[in-house]
N, C-alpha and C. Protein backbone atom coordinates (compact mmCIF):
# COMPACT_ATOMS: atom_id res chain seq x y z
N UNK A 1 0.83 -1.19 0.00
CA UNK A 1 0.00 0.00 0.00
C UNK A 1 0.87 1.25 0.00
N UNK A 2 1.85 1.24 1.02
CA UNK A 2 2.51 2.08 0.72
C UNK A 2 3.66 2.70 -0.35
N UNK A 3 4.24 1.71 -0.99
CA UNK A 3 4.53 1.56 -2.58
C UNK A 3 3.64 2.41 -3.28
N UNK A 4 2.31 1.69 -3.22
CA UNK A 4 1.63 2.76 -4.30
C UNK A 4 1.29 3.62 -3.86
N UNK A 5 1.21 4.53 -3.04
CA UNK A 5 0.88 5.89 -2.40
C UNK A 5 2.28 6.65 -2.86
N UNK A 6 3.62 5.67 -2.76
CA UNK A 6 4.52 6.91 -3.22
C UNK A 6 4.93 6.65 -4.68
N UNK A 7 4.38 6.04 -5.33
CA UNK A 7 4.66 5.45 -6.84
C UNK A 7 3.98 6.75 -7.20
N UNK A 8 2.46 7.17 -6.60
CA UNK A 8 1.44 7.70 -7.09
C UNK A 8 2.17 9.37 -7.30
N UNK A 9 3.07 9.45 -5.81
CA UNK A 9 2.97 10.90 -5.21
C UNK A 9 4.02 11.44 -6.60
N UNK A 10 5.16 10.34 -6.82
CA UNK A 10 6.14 10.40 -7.76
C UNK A 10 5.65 11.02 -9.36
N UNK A 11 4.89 10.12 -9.46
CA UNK A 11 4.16 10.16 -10.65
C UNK A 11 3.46 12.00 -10.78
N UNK A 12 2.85 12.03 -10.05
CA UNK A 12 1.78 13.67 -10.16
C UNK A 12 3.09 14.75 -9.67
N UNK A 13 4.29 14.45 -9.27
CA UNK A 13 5.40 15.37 -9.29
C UNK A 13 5.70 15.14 -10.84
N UNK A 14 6.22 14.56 -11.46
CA UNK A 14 6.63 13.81 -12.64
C UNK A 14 5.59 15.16 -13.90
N UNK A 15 4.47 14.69 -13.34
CA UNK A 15 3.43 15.31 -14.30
C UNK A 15 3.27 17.10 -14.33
N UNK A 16 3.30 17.18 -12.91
CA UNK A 16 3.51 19.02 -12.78
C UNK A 16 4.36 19.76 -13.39
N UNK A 17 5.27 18.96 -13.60
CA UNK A 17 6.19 18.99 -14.03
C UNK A 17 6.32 19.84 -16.12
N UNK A 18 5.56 18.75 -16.14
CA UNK A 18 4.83 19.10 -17.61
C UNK A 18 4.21 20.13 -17.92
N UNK A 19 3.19 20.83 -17.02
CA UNK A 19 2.12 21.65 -16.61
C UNK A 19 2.68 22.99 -17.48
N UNK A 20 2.57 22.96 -18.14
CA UNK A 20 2.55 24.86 -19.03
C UNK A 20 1.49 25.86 -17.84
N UNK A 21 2.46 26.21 -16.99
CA UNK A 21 1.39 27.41 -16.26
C UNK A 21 1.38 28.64 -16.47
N UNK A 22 0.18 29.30 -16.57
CA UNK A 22 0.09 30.58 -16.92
C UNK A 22 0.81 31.84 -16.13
N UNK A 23 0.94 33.02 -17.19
CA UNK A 23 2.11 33.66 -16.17
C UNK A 23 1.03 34.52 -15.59
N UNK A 24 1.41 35.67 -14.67
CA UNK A 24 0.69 36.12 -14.27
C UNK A 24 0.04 37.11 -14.77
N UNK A 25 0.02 37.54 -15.85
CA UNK A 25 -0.67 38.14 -16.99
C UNK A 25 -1.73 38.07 -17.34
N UNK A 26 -1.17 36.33 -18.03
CA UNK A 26 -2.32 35.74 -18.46
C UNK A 26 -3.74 35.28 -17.44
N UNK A 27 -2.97 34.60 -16.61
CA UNK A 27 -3.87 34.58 -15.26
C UNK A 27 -4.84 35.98 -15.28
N UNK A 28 -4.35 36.89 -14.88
CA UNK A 28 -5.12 38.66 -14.29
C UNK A 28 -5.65 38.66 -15.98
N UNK A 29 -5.73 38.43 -16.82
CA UNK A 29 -6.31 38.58 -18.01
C UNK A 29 -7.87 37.80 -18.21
N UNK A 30 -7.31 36.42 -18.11
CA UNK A 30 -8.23 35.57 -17.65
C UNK A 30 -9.46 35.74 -16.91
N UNK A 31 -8.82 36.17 -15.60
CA UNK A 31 -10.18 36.25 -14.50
C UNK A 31 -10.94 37.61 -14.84
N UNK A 32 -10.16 38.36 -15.47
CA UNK A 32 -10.82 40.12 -16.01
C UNK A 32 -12.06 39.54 -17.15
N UNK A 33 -11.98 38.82 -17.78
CA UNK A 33 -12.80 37.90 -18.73
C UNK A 33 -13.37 37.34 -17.76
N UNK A 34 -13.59 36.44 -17.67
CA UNK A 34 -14.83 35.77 -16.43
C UNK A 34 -15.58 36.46 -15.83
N UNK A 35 -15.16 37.46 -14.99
CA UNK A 35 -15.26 38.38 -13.87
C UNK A 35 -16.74 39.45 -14.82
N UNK A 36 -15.90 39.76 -16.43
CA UNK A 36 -16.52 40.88 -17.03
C UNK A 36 -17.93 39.98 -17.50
N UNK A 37 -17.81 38.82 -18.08
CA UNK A 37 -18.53 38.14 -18.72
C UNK A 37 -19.78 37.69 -17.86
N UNK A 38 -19.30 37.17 -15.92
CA UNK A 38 -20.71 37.13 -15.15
C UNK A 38 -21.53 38.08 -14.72
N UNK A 39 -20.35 39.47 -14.76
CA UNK A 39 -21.73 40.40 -14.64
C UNK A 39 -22.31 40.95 -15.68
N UNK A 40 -22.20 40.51 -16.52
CA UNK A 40 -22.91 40.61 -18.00
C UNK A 40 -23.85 39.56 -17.67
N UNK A 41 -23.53 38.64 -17.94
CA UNK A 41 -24.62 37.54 -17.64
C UNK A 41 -25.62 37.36 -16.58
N UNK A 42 -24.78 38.08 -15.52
CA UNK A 42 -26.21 38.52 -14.12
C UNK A 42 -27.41 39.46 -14.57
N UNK A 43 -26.38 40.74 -15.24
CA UNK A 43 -27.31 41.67 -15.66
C UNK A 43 -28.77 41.31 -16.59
N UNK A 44 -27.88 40.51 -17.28
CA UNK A 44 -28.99 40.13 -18.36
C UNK A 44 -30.37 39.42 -17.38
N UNK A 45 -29.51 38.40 -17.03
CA UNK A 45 -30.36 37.36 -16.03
C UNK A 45 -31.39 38.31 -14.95
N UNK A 46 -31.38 39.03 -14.38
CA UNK A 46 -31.53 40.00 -13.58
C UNK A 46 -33.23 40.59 -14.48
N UNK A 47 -32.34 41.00 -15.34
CA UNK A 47 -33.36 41.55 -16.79
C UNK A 47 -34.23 41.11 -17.26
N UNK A 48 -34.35 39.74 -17.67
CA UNK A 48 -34.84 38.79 -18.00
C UNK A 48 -36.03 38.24 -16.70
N UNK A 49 -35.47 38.10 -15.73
CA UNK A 49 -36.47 37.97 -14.19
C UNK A 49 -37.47 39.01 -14.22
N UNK A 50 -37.12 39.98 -14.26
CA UNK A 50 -37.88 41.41 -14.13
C UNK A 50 -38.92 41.63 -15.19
N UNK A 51 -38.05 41.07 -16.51
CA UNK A 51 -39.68 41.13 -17.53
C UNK A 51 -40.36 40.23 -17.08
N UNK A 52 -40.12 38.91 -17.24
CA UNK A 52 -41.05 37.83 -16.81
C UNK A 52 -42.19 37.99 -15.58
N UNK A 53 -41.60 38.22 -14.40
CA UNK A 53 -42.07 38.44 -13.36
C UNK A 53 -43.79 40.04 -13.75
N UNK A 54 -42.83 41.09 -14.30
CA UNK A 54 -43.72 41.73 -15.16
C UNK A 54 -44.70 41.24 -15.61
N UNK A 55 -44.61 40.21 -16.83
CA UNK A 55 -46.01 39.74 -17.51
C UNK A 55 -46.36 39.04 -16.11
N UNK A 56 -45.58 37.88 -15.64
CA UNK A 56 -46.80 37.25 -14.76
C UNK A 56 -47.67 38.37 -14.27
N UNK A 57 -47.60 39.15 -13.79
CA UNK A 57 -48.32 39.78 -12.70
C UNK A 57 -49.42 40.32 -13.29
N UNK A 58 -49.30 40.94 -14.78
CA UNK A 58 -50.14 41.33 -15.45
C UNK A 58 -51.42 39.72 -15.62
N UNK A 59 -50.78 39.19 -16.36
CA UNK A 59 -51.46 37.91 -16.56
C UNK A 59 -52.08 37.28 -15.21
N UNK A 60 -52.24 37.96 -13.90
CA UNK A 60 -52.36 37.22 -12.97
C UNK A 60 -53.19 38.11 -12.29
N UNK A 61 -53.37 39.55 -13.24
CA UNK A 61 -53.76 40.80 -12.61
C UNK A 61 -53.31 41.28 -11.16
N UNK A 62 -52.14 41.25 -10.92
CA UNK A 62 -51.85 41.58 -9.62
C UNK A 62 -51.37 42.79 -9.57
């Protein structure tokens, strides 16, 4: 058991190893995209609630 626990640990060092990581640029670039893109997508979402909710109420005469 313990063999393969450090065969394993060897191995995923081995592999990180490989790992192309982003510099920190790209990273702060990245999350500026995500970041810009969910509150776009809240807004909308947000927007979208508010009409809906709108007709119901009409349709519900409230």
């Amino acid at each position: 058991m313990w063999d393969k626990l450090t065969s394993f640990v060897k191995e995923v060092r081995t592999e990180f190893t490989k790992v192309s990581w982003p510099t920190r640029e790209d990273l702060i670039s990245s999350t500026s995209v995500v970041l810009a893109f969910s509150a776009v997508f809240a807004v909308f979402i947000g927007m979208f609630d508010l009409i809906i909710s709108f007709i119901w109420g009409i349709l519900l005469g409230q």
